[in-house]
PDB file of N, CA and C in Angstrom:
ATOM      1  N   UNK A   1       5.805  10.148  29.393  1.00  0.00           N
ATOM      2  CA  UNK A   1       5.867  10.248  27.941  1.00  0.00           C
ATOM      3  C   UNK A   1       4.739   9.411  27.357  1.00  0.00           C
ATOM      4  N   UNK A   2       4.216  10.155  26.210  1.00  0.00           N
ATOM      5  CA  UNK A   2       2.680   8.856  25.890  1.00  0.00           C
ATOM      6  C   UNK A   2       3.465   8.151  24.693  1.00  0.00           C
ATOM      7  N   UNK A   3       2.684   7.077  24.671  1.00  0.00           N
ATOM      8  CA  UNK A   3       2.992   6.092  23.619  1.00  0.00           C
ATOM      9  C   UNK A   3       2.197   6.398  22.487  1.00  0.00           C
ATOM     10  N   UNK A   4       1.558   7.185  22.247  1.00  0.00           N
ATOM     11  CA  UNK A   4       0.734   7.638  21.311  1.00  0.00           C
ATOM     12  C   UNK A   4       2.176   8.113  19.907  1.00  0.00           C
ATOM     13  N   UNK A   5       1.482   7.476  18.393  1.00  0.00           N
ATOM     14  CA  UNK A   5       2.516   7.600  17.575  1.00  0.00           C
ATOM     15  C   UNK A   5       2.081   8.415  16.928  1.00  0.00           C
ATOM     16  N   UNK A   6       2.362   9.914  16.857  1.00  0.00           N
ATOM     17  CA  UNK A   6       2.910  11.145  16.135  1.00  0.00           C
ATOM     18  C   UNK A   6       2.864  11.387  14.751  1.00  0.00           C
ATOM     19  N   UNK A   7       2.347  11.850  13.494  1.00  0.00           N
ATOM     20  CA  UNK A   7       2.721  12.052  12.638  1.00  0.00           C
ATOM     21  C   UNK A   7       3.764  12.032  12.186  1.00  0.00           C
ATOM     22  N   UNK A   8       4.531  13.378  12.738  1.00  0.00           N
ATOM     23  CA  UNK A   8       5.752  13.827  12.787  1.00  0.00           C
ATOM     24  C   UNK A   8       7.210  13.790  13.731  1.00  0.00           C
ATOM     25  N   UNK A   9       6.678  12.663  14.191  1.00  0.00           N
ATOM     26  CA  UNK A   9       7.620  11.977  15.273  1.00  0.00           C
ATOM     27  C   UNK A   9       8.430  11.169  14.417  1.00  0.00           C
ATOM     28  N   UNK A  10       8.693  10.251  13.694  1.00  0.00           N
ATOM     29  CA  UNK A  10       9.720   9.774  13.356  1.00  0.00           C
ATOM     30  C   UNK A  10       9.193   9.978  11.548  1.00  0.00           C
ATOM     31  N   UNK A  11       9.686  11.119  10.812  1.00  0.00           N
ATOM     32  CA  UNK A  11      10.377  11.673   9.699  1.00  0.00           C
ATOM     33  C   UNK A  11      10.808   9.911   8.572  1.00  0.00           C
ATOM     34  N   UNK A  12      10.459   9.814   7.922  1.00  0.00           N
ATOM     35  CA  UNK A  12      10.909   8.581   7.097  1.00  0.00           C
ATOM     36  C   UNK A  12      11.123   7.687   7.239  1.00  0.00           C
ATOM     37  N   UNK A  13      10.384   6.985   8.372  1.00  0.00           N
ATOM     38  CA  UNK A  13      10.306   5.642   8.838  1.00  0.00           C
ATOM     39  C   UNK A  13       9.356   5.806   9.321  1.00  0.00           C
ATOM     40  N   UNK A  14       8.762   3.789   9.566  1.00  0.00           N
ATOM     41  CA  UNK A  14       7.438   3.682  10.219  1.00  0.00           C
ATOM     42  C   UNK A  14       7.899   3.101  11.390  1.00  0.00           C
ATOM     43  N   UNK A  15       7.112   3.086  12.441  1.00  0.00           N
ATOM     44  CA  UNK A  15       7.079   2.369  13.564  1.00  0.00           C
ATOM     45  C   UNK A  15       7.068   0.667  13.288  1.00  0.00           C
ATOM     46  N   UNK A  16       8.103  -0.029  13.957  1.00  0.00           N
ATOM     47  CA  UNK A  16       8.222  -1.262  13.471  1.00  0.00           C
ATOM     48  C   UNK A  16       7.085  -2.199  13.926  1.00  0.00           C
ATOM     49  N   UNK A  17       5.993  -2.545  14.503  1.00  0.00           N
ATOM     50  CA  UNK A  17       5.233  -3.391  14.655  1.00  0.00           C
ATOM     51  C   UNK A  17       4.206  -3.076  13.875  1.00  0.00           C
ATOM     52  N   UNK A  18       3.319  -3.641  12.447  1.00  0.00           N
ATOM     53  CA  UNK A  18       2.093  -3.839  11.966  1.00  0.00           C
ATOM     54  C   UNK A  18       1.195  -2.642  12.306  1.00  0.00           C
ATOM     55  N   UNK A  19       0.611  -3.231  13.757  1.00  0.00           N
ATOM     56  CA  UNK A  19      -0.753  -2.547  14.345  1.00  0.00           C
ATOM     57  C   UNK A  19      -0.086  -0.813  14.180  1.00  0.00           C
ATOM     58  N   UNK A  20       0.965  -0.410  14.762  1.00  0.00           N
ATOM     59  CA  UNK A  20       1.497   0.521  14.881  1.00  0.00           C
ATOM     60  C   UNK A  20       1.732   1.577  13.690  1.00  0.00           C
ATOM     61  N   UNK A  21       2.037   0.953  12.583  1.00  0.00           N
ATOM     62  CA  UNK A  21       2.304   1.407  11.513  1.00  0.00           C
ATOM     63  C   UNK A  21       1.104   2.075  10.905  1.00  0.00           C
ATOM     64  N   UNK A  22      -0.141   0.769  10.627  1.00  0.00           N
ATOM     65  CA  UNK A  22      -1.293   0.713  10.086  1.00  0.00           C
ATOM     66  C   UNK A  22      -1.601   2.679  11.340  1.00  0.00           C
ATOM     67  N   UNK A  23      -1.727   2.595  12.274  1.00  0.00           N
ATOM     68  CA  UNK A  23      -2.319   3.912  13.345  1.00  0.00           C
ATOM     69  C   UNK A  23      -1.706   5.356  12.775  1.00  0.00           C
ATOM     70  N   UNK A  24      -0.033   5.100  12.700  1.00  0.00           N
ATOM     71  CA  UNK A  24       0.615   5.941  12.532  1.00  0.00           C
ATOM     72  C   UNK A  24       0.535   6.690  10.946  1.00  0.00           C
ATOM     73  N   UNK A  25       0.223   5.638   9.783  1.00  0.00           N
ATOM     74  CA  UNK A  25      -0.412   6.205   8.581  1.00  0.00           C
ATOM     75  C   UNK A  25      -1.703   6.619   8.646  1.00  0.00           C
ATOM     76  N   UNK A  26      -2.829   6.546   9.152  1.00  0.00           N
ATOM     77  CA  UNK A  26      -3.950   6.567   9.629  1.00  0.00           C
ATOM     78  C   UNK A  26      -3.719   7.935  10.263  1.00  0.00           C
ATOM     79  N   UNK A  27      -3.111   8.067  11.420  1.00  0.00           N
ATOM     80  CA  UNK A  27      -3.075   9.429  11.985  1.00  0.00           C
ATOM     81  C   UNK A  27      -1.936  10.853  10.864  1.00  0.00           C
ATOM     82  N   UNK A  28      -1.212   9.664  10.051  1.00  0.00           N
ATOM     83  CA  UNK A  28      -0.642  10.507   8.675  1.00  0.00           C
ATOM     84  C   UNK A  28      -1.256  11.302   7.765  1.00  0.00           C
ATOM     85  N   UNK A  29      -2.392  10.319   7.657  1.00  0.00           N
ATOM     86  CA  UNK A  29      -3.193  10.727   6.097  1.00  0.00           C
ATOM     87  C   UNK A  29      -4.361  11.845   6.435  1.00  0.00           C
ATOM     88  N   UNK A  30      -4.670  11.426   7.945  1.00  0.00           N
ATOM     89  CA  UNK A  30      -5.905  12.778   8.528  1.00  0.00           C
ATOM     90  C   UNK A  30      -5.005  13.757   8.623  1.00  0.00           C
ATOM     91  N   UNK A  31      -3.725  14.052   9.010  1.00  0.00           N
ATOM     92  CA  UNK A  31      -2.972  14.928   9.345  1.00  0.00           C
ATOM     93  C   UNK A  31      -2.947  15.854   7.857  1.00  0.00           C
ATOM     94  N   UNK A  32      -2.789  14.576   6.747  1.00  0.00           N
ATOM     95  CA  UNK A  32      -2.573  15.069   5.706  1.00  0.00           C
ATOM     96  C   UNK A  32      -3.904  16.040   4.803  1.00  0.00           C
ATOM     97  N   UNK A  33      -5.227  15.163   5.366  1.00  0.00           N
ATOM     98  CA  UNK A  33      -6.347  15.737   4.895  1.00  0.00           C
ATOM     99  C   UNK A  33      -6.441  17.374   5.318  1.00  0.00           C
ATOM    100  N   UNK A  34      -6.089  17.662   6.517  1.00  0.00           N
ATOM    101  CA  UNK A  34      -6.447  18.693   7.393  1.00  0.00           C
ATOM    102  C   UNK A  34      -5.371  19.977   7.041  1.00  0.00           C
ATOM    103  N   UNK A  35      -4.473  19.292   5.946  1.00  0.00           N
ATOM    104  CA  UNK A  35      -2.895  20.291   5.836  1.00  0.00           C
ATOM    105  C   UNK A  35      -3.569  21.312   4.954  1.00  0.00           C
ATOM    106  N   UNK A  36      -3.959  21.026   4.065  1.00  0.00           N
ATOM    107  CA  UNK A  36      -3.903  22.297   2.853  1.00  0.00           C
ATOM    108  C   UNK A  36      -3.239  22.276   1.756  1.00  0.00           C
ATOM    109  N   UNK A  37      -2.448  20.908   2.025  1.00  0.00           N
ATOM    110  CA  UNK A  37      -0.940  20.757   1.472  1.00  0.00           C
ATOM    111  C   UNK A  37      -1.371  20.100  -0.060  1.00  0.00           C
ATOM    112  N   UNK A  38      -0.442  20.021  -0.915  1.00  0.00           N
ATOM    113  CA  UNK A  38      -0.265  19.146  -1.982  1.00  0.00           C
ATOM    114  C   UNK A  38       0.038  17.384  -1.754  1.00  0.00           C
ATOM    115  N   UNK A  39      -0.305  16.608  -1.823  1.00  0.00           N
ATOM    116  CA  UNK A  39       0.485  15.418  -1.178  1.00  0.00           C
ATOM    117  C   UNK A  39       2.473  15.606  -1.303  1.00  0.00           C
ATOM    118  N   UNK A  40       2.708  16.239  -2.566  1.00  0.00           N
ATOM    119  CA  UNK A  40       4.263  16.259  -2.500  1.00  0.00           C
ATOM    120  C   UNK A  40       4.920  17.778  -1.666  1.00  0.00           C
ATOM    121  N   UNK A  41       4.253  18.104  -1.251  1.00  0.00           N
ATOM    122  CA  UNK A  41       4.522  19.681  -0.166  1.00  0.00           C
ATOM    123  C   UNK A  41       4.483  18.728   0.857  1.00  0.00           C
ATOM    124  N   UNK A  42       3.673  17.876   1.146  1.00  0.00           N
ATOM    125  CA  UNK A  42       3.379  17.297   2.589  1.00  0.00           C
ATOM    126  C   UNK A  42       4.558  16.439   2.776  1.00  0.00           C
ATOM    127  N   UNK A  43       4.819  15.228   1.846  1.00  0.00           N
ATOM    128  CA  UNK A  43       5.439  14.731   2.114  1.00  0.00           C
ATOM    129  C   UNK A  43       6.853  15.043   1.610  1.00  0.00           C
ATOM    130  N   UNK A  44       7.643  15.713   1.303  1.00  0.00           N
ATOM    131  CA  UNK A  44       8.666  16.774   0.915  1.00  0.00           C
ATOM    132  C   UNK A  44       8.507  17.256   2.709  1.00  0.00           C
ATOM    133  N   UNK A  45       7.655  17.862   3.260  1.00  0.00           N
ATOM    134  CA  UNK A  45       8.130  18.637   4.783  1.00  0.00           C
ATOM    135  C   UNK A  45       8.452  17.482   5.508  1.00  0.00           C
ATOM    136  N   UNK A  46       7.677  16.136   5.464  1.00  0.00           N
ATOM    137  CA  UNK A  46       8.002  15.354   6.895  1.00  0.00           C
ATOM    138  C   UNK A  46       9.162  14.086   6.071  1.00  0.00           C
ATOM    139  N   UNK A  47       9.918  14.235   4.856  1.00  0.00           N
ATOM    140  CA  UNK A  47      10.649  13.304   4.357  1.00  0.00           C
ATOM    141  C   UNK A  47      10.237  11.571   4.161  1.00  0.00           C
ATOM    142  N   UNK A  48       8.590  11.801   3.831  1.00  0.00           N
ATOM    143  CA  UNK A  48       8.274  10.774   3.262  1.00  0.00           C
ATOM    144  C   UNK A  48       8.625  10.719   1.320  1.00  0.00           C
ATOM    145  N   UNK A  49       8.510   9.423   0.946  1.00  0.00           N
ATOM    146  CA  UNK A  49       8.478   9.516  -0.112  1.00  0.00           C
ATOM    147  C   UNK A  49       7.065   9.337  -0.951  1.00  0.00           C
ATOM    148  N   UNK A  50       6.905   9.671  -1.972  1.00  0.00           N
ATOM    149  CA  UNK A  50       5.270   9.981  -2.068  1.00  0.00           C
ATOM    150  C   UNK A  50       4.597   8.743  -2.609  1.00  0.00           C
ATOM    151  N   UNK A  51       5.629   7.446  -3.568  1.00  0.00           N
ATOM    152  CA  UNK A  51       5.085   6.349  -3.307  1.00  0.00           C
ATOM    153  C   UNK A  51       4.510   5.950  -2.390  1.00  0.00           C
ATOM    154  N   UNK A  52       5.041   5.932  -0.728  1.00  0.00           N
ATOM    155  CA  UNK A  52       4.629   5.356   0.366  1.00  0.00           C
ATOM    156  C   UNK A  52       3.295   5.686   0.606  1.00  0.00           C
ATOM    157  N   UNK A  53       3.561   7.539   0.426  1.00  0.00           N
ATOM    158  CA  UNK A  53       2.267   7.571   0.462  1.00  0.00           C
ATOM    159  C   UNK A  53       0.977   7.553   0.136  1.00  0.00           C
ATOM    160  N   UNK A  54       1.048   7.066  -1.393  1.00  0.00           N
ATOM    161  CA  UNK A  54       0.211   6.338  -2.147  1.00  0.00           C
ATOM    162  C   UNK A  54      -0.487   5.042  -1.716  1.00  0.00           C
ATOM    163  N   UNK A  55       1.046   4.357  -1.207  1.00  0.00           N
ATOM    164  CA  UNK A  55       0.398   3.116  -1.321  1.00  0.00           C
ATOM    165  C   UNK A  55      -0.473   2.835  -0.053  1.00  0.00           C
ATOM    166  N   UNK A  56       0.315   3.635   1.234  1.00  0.00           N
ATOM    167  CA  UNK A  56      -0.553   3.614   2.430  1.00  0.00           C
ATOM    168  C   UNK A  56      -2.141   3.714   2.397  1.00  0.00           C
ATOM    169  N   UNK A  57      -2.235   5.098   1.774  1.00  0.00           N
ATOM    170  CA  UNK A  57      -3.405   5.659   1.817  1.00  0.00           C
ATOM    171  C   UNK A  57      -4.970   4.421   0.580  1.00  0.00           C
ATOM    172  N   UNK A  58      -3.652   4.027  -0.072  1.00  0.00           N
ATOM    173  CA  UNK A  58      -4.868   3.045  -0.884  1.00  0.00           C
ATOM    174  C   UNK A  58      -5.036   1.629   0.247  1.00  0.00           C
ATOM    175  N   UNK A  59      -3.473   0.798   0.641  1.00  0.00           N
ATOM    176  CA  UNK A  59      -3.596   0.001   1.485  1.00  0.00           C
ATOM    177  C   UNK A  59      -4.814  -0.059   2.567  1.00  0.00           C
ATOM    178  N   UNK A  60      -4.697   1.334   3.318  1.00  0.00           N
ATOM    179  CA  UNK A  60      -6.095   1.749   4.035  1.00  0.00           C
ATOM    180  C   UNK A  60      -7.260   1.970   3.631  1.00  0.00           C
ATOM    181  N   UNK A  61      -7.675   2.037   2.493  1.00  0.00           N
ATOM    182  CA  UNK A  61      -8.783   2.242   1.682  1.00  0.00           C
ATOM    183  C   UNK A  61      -9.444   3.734   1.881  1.00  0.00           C
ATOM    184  N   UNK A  62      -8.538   4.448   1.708  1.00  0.00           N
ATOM    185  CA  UNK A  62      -8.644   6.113   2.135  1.00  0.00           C
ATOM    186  C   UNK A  62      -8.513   6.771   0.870  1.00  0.00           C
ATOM    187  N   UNK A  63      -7.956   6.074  -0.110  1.00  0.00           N
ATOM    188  CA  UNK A  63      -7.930   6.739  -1.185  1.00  0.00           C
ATOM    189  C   UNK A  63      -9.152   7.076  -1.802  1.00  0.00           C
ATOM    190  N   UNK A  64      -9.150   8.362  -2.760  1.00  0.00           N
ATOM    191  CA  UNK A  64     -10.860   9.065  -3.041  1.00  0.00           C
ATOM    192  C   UNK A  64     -10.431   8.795  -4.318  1.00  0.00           C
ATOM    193  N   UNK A  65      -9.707   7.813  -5.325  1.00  0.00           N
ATOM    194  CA  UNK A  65      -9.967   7.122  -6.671  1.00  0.00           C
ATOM    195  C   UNK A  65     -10.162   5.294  -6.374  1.00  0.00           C
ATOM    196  N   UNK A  66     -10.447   4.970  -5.129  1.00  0.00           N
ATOM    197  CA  UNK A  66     -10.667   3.481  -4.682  1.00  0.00           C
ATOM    198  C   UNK A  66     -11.705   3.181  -5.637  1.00  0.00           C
ATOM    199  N   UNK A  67     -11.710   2.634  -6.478  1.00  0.00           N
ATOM    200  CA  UNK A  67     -13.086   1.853  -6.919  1.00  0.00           C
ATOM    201  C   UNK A  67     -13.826   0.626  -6.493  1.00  0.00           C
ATOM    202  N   UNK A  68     -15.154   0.598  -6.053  1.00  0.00           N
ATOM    203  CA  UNK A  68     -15.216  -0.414  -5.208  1.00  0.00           C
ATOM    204  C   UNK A  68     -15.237  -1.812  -6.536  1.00  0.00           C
ATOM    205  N   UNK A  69     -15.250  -3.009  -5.918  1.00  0.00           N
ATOM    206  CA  UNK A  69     -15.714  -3.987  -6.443  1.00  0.00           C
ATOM    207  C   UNK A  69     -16.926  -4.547  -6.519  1.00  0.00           C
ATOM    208  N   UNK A  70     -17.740  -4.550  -7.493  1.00  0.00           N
ATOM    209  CA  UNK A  70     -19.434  -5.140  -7.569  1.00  0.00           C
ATOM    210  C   UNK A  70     -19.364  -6.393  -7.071  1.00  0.00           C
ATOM    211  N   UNK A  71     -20.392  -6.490  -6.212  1.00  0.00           N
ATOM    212  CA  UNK A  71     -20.913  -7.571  -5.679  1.00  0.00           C
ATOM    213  C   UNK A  71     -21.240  -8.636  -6.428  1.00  0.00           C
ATOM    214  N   UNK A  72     -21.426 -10.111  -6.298  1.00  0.00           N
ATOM    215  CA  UNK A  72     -21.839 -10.687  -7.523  1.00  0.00           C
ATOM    216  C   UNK A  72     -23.541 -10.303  -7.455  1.00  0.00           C
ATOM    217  N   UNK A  73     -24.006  -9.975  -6.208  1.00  0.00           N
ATOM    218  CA  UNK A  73     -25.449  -9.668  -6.424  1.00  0.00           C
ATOM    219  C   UNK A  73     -25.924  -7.902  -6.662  1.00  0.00           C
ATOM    220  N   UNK A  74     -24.884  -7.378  -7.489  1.00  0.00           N
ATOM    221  CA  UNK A  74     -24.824  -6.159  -8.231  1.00  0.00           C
ATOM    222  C   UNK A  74     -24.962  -6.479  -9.499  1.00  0.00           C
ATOM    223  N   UNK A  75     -25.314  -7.718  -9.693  1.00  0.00           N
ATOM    224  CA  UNK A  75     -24.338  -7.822 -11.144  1.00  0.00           C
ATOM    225  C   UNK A  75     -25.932  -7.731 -11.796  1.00  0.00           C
ATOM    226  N   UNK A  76     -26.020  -7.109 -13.110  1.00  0.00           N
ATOM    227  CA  UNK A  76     -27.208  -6.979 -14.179  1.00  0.00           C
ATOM    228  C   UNK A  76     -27.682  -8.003 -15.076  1.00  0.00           C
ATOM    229  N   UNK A  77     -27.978  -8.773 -15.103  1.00  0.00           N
ATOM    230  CA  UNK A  77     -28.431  -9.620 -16.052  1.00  0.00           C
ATOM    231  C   UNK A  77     -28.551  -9.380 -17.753  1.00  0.00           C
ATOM    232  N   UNK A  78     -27.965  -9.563 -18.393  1.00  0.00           N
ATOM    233  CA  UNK A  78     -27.436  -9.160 -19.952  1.00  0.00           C
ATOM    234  C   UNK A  78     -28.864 -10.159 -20.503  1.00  0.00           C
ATOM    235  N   UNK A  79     -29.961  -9.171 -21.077  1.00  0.00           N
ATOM    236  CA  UNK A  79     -31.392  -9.999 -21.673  1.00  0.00           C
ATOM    237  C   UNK A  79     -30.873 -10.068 -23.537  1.00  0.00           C
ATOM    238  N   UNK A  80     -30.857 -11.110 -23.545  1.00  0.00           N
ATOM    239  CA  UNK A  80     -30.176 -10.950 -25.705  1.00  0.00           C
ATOM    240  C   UNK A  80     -31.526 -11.112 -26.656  1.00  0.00           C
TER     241      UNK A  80
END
């Protein structure tokens, strides 16, 4: 049996150790890219709730409304 963690292997729960979790949303959210799906079609089929999957996908920095943060050596100099 592989130890490899599944998308769709455990339905509304995460795998209890950190590293595990962080893989298993990770292998969630590509699963999710590749669906076709709506995020609430997707997560409606595998009985996530769609907070989670908000917050995962930003937690991971996967989200495509992430705004980055300017550098302080981005920053423009205001001439008065």
């Amino acid at each position: 049996m592989s130890d490899a963690v599944t998308p769709s292997a455990t339905p509304n729960s995460d795998p209890p150790r950190p590293a595990d979790r962080a893989r298993f949303w990770r292998d969630t959210l590509t699963a999710f890219a590749t669906s076709g799906q709506t995020v609430r079609a997707f997560c409606r089929a595998r009985g996530f709730h769609e907070k989670r999957f908000y917050t995962w996908r930003r937690d991971l920095g996967l989200s495509p409304v992430a705004r980055p943060t300017p550098a302080a050596s981005d920053a423009v100099p205001i001439r008065g």
